[in-house]
N, C-alpha and C. Protein backbone atom coordinates (compact mmCIF):
# COMPACT_ATOMS: atom_id res chain seq x y z
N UNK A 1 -117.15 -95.97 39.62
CA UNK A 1 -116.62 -94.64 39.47
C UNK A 1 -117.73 -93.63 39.77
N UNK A 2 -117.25 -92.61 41.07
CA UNK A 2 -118.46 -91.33 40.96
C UNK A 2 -119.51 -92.36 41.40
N UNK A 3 -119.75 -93.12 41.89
CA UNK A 3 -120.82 -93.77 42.12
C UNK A 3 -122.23 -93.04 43.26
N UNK A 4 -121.71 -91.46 44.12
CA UNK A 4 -122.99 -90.89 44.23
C UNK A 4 -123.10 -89.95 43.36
N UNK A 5 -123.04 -90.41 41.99
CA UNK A 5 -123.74 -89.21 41.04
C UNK A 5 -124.08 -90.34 39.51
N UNK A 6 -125.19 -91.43 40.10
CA UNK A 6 -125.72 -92.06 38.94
C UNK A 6 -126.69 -91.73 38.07
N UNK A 7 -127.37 -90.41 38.16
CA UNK A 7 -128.40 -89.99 37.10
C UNK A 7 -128.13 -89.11 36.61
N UNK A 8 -126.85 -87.88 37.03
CA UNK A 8 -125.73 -87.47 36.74
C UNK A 8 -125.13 -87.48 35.44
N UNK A 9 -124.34 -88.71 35.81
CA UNK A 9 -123.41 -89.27 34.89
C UNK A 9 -124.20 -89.65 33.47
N UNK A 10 -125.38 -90.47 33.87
CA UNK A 10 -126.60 -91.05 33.03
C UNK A 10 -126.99 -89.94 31.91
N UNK A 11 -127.12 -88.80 32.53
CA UNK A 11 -127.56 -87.75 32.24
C UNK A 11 -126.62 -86.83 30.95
N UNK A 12 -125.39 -87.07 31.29
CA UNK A 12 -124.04 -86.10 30.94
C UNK A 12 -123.92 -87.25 29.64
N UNK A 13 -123.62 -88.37 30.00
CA UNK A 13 -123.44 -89.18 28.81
C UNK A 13 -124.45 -89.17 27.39
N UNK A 14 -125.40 -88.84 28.15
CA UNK A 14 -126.75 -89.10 27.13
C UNK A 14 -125.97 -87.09 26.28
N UNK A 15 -125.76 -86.60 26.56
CA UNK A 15 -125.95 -85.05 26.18
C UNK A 15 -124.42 -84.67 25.41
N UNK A 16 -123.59 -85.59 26.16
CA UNK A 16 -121.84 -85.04 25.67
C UNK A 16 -121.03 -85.88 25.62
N UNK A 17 -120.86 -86.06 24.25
CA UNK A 17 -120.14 -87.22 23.45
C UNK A 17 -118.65 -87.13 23.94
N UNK A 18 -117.95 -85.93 24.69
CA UNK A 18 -116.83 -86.72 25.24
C UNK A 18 -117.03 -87.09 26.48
N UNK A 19 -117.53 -86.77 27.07
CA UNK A 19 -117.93 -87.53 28.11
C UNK A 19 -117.92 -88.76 28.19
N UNK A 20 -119.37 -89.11 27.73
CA UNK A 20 -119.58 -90.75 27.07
C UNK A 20 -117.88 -91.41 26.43
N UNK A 21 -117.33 -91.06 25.43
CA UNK A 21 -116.19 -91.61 25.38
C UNK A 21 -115.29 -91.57 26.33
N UNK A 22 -114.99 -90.27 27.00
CA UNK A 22 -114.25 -90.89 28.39
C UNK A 22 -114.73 -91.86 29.47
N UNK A 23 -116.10 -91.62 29.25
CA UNK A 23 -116.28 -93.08 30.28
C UNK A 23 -116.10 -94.56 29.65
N UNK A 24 -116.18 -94.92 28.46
CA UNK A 24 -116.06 -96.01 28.14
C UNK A 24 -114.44 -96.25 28.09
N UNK A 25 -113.40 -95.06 27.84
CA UNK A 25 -112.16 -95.39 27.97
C UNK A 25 -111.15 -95.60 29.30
N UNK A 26 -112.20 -94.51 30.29
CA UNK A 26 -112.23 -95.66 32.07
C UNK A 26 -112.31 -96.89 31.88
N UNK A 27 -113.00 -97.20 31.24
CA UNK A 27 -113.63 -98.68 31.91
C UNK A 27 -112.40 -99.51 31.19
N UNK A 28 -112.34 -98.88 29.71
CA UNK A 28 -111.44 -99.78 28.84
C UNK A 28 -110.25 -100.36 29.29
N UNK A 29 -109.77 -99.16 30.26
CA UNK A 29 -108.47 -99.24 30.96
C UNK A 29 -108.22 -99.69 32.15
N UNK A 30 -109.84 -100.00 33.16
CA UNK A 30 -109.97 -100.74 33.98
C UNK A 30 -109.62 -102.14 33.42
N UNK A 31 -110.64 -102.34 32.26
CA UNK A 31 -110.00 -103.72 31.71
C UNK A 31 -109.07 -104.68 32.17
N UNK A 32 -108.46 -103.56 30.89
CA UNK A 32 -106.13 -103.62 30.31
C UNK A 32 -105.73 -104.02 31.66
N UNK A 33 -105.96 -103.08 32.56
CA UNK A 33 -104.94 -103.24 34.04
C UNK A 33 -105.72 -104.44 34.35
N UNK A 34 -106.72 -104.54 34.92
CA UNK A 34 -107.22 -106.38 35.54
C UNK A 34 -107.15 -107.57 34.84
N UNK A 35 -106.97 -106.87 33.32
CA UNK A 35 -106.21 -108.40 32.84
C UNK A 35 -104.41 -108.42 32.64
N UNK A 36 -104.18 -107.46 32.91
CA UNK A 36 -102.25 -107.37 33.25
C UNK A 36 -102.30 -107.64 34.23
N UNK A 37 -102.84 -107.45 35.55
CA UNK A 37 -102.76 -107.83 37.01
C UNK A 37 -103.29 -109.24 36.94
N UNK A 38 -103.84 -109.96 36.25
CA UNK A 38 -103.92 -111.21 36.89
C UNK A 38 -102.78 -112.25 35.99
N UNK A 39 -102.07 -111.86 34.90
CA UNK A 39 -101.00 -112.28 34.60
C UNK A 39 -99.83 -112.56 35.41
N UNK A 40 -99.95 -111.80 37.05
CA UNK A 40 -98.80 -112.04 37.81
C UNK A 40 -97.40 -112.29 37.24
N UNK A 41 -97.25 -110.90 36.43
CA UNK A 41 -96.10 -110.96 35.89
C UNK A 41 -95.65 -109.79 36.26
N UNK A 42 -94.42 -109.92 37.32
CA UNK A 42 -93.17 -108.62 37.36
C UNK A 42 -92.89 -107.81 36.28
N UNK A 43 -92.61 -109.02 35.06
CA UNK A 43 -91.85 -107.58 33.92
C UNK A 43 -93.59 -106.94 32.97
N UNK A 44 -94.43 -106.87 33.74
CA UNK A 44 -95.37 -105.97 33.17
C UNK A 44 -95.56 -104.96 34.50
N UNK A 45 -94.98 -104.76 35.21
CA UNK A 45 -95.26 -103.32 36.28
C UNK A 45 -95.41 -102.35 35.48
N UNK A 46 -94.35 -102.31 34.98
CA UNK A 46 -94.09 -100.78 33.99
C UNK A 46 -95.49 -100.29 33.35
N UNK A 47 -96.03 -101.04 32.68
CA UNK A 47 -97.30 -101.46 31.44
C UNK A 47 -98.13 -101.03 32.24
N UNK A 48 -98.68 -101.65 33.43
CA UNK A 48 -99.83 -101.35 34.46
C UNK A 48 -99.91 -100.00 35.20
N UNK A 49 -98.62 -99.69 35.28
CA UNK A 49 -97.97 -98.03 36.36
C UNK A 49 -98.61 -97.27 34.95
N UNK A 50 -98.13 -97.26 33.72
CA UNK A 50 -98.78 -96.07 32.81
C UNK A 50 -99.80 -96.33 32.61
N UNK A 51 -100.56 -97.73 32.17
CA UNK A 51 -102.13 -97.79 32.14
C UNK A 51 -103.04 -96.86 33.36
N UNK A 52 -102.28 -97.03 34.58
CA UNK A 52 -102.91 -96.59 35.80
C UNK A 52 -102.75 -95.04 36.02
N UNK A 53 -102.02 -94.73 35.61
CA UNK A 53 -101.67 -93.39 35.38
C UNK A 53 -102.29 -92.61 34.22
N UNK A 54 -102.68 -93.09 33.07
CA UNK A 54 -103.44 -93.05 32.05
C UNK A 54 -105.16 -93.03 32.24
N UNK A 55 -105.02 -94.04 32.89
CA UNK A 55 -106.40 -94.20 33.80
C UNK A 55 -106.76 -92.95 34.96
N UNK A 56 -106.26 -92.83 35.60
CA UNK A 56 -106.59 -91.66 36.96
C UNK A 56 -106.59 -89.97 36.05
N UNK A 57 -105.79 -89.81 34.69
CA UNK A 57 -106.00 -88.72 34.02
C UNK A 57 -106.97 -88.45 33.12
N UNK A 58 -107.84 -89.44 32.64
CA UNK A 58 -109.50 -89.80 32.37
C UNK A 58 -110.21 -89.82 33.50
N UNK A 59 -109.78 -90.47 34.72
CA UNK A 59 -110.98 -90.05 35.77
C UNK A 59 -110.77 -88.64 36.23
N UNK A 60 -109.76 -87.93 36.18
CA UNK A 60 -109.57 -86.30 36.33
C UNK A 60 -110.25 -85.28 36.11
N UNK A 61 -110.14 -85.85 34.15
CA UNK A 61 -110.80 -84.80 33.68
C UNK A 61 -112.46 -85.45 33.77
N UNK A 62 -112.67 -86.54 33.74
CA UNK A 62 -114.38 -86.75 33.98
C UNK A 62 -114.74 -85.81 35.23
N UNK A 63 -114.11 -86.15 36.47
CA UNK A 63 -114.70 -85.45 37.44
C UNK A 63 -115.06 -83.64 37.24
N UNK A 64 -113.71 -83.15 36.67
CA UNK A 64 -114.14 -81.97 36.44
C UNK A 64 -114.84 -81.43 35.51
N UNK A 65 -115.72 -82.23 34.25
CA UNK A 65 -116.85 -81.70 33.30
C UNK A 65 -117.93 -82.53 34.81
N UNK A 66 -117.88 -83.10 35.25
CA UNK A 66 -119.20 -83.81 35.91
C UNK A 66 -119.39 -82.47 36.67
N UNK A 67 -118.29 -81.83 38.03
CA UNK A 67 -118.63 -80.91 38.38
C UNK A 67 -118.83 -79.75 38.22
N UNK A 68 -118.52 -79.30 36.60
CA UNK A 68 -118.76 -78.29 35.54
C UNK A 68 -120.21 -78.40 35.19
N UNK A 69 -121.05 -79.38 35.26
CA UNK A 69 -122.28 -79.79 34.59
C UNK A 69 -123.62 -80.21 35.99
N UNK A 70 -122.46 -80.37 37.26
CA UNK A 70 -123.66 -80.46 38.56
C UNK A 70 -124.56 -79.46 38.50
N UNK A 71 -124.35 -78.05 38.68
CA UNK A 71 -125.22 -77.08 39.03
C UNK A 71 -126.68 -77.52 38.28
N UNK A 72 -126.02 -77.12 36.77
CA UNK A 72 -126.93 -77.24 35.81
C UNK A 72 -128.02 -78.56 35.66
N UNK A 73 -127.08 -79.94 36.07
CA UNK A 73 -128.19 -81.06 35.98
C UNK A 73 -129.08 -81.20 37.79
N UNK A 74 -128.12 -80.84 38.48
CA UNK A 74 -128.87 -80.53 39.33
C UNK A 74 -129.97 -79.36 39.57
N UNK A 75 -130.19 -78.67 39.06
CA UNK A 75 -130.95 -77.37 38.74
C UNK A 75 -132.43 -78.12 38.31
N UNK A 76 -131.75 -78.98 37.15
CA UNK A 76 -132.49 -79.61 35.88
C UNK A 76 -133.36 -81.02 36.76
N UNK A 77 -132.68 -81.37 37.74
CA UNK A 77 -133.40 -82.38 38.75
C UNK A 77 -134.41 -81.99 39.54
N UNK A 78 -134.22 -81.06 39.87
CA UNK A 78 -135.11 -80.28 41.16
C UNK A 78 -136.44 -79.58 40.72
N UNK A 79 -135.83 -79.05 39.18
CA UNK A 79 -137.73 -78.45 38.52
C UNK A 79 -138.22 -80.16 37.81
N UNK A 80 -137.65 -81.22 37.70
CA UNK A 80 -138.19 -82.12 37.75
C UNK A 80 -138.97 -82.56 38.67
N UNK A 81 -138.15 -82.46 39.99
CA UNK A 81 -138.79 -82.84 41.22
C UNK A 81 -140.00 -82.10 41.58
N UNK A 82 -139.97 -80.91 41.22
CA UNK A 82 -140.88 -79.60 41.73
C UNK A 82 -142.30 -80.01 40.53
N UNK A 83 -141.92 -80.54 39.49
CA UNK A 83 -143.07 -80.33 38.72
C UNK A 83 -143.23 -82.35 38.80
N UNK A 84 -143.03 -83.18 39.47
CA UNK A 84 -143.36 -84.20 40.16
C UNK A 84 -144.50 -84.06 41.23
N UNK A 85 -144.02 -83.05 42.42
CA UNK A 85 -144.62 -83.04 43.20
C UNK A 85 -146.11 -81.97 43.09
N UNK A 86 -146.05 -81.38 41.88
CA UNK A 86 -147.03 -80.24 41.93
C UNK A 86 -148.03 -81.49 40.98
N UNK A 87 -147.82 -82.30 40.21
CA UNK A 87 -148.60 -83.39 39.49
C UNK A 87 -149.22 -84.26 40.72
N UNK A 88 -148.12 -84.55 41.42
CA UNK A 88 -149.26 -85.50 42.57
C UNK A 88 -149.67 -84.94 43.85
N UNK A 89 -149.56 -83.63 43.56
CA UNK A 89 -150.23 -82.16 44.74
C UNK A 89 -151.61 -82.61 44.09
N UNK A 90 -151.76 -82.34 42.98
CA UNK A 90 -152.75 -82.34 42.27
C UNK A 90 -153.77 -83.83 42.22
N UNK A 91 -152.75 -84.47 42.46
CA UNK A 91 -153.75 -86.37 42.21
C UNK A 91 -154.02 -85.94 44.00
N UNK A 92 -153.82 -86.12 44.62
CA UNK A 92 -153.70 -86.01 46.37
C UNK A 92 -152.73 -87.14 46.92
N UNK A 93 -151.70 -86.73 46.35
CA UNK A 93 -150.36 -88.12 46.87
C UNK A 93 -149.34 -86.90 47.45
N UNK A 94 -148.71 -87.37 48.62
CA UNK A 94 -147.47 -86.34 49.07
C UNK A 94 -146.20 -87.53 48.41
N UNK A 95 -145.27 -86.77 48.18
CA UNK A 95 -144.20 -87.38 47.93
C UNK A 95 -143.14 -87.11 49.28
N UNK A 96 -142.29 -87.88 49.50
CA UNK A 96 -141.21 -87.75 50.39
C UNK A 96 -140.05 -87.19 50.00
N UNK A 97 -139.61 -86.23 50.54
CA UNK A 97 -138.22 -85.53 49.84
C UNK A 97 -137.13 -86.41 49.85
């Protein structure tokens, strides 16, 4: 999930507890559905269609606090980066952008 935004996410979880619980209730529900889908059972469609539907309205709202919270952790990356590169300005190492 979101997989180009892993220090991001790392980041958001560590700081905002719903967050963190919506991501563990993604996953929870990734679960549910891959163990209903390998039951190869017809009369569980129904079960899997709302899990999955249940599922895509947790990845919804994740995406939109993640892109509510980019600016800011990205902001928060870059004076990292900036005060990275001014530390090994200082040793005599260039870093690569």
């Amino acid at each position: 999930m979101f997989t180009e935004y892993p220090e991001q996410i790392k980041q958001l979880r560590a700081r905002d507890k719903r967050f963190d619980y919506l991501c563990d209730k993604h996953s929870t529900l990734d679960a549910e559905i891959q163990a209903l889908l390998n039951r190869k059972s017809p009369s569980l469609q129904l079960e899997i269609e709302q899990l999955k539907k249940q599922k895509l309205r947790v990845k919804e709202e994740l995406y939109a606090m993640l892109q509510q919270a980019l600016p800011e952790l990205e902001l928060k990356q870059q004076k990292n980066y900036m005060s990275l590169q001014t530390l090994a300005q200082s040793a005599g190492i260039r870093l690569r952008a």
